[in-house]
PDB file of N, CA and C in Angstrom:
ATOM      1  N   UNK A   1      -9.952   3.082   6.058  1.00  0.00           N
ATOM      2  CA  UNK A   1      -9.497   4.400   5.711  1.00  0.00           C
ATOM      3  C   UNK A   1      -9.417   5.244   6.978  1.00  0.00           C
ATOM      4  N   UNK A   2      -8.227   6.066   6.659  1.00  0.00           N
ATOM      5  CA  UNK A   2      -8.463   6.912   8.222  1.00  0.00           C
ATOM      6  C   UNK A   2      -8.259   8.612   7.154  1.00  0.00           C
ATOM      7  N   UNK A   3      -8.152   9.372   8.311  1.00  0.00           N
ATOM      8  CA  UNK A   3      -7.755  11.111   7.840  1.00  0.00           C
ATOM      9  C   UNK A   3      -7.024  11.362   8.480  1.00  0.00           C
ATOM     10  N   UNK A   4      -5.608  12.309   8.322  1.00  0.00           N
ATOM     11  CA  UNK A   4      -4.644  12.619   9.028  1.00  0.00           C
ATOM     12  C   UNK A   4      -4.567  13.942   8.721  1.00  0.00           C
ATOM     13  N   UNK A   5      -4.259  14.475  10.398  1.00  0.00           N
ATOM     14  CA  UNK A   5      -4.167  16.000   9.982  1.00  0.00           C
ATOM     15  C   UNK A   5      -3.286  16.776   9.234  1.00  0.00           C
ATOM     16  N   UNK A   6      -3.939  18.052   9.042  1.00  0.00           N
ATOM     17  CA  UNK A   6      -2.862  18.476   8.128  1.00  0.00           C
ATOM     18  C   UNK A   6      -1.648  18.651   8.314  1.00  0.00           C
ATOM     19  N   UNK A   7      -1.534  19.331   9.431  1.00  0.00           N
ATOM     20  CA  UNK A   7      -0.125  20.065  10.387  1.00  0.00           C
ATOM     21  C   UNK A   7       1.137  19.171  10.864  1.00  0.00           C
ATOM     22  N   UNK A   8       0.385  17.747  10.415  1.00  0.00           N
ATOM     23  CA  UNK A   8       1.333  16.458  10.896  1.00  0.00           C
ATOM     24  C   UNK A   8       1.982  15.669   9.421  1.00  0.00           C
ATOM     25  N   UNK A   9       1.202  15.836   8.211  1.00  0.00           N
ATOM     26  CA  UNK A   9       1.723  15.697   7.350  1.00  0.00           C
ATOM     27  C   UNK A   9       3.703  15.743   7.056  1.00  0.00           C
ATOM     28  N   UNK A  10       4.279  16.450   7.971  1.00  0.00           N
ATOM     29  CA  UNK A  10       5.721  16.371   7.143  1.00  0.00           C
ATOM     30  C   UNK A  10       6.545  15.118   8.258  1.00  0.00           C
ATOM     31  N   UNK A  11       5.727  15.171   8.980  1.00  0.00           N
ATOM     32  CA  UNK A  11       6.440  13.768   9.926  1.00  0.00           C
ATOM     33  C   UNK A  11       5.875  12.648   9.381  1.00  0.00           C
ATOM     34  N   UNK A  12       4.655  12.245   8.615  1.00  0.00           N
ATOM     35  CA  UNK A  12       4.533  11.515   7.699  1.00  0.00           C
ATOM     36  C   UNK A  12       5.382  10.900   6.355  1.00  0.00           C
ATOM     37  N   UNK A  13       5.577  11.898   6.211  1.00  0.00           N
ATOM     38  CA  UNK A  13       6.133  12.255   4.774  1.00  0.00           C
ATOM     39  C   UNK A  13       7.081  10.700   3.829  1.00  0.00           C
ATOM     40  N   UNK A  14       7.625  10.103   5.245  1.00  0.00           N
ATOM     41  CA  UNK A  14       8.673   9.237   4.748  1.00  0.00           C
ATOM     42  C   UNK A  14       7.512   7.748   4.480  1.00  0.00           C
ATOM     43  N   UNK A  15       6.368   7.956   4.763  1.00  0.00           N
ATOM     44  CA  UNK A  15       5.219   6.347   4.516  1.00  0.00           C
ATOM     45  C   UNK A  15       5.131   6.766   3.261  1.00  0.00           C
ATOM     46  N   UNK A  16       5.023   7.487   2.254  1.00  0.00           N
ATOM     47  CA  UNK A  16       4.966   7.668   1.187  1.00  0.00           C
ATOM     48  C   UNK A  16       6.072   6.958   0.536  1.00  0.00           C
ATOM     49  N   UNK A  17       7.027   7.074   1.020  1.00  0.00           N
ATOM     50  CA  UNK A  17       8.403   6.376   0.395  1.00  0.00           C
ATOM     51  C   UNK A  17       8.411   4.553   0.985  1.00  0.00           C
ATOM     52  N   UNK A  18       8.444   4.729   1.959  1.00  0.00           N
ATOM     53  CA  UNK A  18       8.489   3.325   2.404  1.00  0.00           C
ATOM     54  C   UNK A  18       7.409   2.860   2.486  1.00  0.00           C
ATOM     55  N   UNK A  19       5.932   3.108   2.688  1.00  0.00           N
ATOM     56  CA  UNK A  19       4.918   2.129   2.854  1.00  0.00           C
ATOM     57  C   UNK A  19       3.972   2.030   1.601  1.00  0.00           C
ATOM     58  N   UNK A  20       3.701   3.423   1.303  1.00  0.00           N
ATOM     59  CA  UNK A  20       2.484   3.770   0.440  1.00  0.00           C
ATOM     60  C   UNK A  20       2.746   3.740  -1.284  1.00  0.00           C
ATOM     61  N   UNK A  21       4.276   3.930  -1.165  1.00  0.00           N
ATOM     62  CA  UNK A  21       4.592   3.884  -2.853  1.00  0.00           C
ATOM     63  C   UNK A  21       4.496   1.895  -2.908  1.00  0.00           C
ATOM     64  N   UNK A  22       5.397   1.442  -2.281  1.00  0.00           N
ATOM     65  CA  UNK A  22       5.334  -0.449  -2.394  1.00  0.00           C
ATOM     66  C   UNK A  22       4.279  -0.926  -2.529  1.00  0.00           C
ATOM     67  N   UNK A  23       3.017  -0.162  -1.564  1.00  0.00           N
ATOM     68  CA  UNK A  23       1.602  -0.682  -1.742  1.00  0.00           C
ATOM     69  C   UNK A  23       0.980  -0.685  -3.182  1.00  0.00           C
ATOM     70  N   UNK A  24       0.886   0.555  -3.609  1.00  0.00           N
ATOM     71  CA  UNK A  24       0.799   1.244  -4.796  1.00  0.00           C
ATOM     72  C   UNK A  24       0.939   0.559  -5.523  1.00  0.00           C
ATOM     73  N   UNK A  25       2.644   0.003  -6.051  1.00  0.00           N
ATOM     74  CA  UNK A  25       3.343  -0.815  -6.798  1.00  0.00           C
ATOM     75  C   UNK A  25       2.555  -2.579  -6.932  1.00  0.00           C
ATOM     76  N   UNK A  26       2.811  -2.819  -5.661  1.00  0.00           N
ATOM     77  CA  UNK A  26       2.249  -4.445  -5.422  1.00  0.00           C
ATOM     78  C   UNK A  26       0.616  -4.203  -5.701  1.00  0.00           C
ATOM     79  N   UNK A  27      -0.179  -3.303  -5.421  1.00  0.00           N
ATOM     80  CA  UNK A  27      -1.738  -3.425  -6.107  1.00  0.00           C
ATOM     81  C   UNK A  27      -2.023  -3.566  -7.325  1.00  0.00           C
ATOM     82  N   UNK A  28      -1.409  -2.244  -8.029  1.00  0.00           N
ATOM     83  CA  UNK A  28      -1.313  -1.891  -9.687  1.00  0.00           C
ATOM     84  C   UNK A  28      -0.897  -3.110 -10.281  1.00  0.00           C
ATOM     85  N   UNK A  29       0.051  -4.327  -9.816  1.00  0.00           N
ATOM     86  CA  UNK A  29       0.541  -5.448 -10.623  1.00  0.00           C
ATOM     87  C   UNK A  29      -0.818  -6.261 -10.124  1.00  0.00           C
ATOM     88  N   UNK A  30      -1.001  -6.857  -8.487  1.00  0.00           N
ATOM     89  CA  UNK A  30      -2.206  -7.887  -8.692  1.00  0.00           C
ATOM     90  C   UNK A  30      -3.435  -7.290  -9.015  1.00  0.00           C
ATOM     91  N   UNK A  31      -3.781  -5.832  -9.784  1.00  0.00           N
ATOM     92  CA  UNK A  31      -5.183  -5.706 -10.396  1.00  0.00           C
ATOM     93  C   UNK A  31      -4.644  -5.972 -12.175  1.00  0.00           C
ATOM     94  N   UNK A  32      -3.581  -5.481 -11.945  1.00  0.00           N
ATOM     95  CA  UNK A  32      -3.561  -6.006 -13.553  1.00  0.00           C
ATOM     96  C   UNK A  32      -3.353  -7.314 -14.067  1.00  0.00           C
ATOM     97  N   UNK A  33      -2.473  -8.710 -12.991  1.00  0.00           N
ATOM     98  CA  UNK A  33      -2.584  -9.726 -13.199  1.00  0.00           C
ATOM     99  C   UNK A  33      -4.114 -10.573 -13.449  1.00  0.00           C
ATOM    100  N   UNK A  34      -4.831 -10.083 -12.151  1.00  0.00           N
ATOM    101  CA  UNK A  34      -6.180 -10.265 -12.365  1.00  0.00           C
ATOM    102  C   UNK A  34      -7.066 -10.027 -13.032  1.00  0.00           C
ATOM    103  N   UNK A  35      -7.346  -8.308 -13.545  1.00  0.00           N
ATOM    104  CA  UNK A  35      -8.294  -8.477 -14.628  1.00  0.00           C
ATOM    105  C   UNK A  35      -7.471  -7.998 -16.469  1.00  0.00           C
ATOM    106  N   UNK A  36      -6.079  -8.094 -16.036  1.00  0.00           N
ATOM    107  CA  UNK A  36      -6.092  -8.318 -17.246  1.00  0.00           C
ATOM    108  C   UNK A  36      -5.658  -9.498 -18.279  1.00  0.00           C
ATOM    109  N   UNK A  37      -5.090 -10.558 -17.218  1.00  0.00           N
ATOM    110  CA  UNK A  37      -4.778 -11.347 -17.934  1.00  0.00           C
ATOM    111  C   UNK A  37      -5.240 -12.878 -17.402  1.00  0.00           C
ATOM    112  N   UNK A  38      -6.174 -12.307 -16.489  1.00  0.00           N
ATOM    113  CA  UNK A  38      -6.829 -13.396 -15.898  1.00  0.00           C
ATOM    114  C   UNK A  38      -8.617 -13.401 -17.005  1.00  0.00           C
ATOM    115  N   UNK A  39      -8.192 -12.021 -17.421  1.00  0.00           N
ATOM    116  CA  UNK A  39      -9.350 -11.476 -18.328  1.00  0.00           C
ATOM    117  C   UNK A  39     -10.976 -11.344 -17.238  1.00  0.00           C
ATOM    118  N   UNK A  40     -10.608 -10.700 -16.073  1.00  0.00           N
ATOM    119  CA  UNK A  40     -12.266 -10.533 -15.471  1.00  0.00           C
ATOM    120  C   UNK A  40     -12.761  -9.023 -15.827  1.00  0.00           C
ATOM    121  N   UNK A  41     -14.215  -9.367 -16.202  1.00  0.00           N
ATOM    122  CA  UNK A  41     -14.840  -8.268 -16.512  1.00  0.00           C
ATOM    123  C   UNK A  41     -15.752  -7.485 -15.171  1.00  0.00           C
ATOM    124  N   UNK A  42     -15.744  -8.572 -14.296  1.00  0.00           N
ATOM    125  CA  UNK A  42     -16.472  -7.648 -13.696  1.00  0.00           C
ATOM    126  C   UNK A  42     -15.691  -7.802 -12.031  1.00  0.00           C
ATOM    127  N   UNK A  43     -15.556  -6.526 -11.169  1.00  0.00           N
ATOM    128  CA  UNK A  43     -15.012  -6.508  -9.842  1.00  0.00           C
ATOM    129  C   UNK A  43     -15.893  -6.984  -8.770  1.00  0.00           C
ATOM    130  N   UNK A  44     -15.480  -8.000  -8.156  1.00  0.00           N
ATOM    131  CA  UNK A  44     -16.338  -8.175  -6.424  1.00  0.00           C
ATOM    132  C   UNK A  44     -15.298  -7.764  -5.497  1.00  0.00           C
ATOM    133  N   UNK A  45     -16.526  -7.203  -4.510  1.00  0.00           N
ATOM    134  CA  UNK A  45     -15.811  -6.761  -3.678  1.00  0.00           C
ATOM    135  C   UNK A  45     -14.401  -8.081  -2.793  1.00  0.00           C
ATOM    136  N   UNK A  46     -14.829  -8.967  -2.723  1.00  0.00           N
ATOM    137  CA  UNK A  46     -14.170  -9.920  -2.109  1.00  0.00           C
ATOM    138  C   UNK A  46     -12.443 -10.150  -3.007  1.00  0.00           C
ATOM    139  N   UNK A  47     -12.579  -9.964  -4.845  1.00  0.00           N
ATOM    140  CA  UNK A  47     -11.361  -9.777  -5.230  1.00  0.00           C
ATOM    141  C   UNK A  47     -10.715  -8.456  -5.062  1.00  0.00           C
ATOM    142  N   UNK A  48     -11.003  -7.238  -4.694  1.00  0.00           N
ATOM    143  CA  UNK A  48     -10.277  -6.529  -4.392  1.00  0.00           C
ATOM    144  C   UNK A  48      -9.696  -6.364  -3.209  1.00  0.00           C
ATOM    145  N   UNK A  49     -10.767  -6.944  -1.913  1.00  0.00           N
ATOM    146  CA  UNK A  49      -9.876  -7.628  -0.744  1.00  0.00           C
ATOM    147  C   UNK A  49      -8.769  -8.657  -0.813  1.00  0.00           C
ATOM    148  N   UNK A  50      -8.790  -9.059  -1.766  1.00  0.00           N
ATOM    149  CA  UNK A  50      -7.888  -9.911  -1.805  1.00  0.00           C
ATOM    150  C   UNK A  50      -6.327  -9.372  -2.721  1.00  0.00           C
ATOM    151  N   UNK A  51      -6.670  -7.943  -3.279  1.00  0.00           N
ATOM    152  CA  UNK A  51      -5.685  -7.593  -4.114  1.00  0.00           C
ATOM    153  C   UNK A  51      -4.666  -6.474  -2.434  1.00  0.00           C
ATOM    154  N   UNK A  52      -5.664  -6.121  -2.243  1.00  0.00           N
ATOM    155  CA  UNK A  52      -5.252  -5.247  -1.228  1.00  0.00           C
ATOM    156  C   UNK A  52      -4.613  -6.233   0.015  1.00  0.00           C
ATOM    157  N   UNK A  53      -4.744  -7.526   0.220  1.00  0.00           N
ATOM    158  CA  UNK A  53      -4.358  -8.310   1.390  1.00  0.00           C
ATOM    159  C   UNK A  53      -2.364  -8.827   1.093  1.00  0.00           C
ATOM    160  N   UNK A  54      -2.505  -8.892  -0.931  1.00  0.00           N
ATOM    161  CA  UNK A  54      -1.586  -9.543  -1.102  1.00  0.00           C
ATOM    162  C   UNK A  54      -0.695  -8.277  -0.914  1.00  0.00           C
ATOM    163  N   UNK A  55      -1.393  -7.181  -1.538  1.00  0.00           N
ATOM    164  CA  UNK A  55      -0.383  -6.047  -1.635  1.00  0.00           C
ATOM    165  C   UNK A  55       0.277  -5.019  -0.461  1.00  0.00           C
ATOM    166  N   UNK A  56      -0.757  -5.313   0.681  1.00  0.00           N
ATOM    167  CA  UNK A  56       0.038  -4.963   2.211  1.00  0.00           C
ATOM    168  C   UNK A  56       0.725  -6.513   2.335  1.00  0.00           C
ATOM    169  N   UNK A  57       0.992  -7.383   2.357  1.00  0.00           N
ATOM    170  CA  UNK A  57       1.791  -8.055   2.514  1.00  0.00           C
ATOM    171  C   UNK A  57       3.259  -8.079   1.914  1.00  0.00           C
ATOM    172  N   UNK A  58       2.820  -7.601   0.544  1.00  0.00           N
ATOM    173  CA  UNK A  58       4.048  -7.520  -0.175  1.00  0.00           C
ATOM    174  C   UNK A  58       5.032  -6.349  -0.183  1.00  0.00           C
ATOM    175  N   UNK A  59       3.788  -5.218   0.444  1.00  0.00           N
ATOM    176  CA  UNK A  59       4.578  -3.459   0.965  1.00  0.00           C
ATOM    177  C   UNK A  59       5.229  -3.489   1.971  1.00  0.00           C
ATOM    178  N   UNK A  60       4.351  -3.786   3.220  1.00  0.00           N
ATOM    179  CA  UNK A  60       4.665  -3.293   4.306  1.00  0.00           C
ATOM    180  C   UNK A  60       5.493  -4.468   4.989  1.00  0.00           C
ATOM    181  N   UNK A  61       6.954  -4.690   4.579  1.00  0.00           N
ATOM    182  CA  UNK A  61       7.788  -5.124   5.200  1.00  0.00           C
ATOM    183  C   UNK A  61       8.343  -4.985   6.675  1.00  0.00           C
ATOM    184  N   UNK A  62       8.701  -5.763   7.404  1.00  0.00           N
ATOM    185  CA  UNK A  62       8.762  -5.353   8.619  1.00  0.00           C
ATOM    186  C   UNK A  62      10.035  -4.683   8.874  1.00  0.00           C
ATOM    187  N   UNK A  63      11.168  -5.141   8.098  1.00  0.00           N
ATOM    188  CA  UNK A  63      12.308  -3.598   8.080  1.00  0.00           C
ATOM    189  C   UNK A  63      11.884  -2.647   7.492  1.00  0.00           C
ATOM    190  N   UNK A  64      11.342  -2.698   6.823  1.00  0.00           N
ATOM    191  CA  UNK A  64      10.507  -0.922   6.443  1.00  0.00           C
ATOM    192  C   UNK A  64      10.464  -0.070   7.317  1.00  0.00           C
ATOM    193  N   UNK A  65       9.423  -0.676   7.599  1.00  0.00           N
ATOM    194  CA  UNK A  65       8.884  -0.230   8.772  1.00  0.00           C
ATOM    195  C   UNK A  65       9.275   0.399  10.042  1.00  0.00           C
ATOM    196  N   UNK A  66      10.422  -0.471  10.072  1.00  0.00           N
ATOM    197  CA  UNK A  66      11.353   0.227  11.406  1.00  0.00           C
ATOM    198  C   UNK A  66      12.298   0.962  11.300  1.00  0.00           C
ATOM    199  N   UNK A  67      12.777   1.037   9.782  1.00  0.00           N
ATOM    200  CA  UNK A  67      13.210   1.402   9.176  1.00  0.00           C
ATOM    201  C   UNK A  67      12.726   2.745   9.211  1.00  0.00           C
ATOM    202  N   UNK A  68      11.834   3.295   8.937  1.00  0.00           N
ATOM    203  CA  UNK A  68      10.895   4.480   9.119  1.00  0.00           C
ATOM    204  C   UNK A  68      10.865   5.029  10.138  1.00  0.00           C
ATOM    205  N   UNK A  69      10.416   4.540  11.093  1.00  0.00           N
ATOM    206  CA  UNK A  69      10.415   4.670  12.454  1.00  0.00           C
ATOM    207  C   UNK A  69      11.617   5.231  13.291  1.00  0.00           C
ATOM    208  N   UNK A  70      12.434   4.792  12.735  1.00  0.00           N
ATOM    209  CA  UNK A  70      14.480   4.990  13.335  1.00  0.00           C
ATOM    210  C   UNK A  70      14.272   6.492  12.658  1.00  0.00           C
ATOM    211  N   UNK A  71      14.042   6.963  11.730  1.00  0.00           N
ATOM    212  CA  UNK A  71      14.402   8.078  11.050  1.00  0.00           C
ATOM    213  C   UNK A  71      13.268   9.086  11.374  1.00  0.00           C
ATOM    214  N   UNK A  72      12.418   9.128  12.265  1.00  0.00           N
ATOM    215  CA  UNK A  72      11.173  10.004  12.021  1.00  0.00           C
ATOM    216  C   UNK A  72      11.609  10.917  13.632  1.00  0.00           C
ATOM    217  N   UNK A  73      11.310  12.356  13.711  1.00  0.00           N
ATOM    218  CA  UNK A  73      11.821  12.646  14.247  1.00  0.00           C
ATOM    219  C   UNK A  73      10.935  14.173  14.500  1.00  0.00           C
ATOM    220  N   UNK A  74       9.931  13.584  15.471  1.00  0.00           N
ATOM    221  CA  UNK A  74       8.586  14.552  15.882  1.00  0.00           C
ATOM    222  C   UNK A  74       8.835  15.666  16.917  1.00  0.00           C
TER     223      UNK A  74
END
């Protein structure tokens, strides 16, 4: 986890669209594949590393990314 200042927030603005919504998306499906239809009742820490590993993999594309980057404009 990090903190980002406030005042820098609107040059941010576009990871919300390209990084942070895909993440979002790809977590919400492998926690629900996992405990809901894998049926687990209880969370270790080691499966939610593993929900979070698949789901930056599956977000943070590398044209995204640069994609982002081309358009940001500090």
């Amino acid at each position: 986890m990090i903190t980002l200042p406030l005042c820098k927030f609107h040059a941010l603005q576009p990871l919300n669209v390209i990084c942070f919504k895909p993440f979002k998306i790809a977590f919400r499906k492998e926690r629900y594949t996992t405990m809901v239809r894998r049926n687990y009742t209880k969370l270790y820490k080691i499966t939610l590393a593993g929900w979070v590993d698949k789901a930056l993999n599956l977000a943070l594309i590398k044209k995204n990314v640069i994609s982002w980057f081309k358009g940001v404009q500090i």
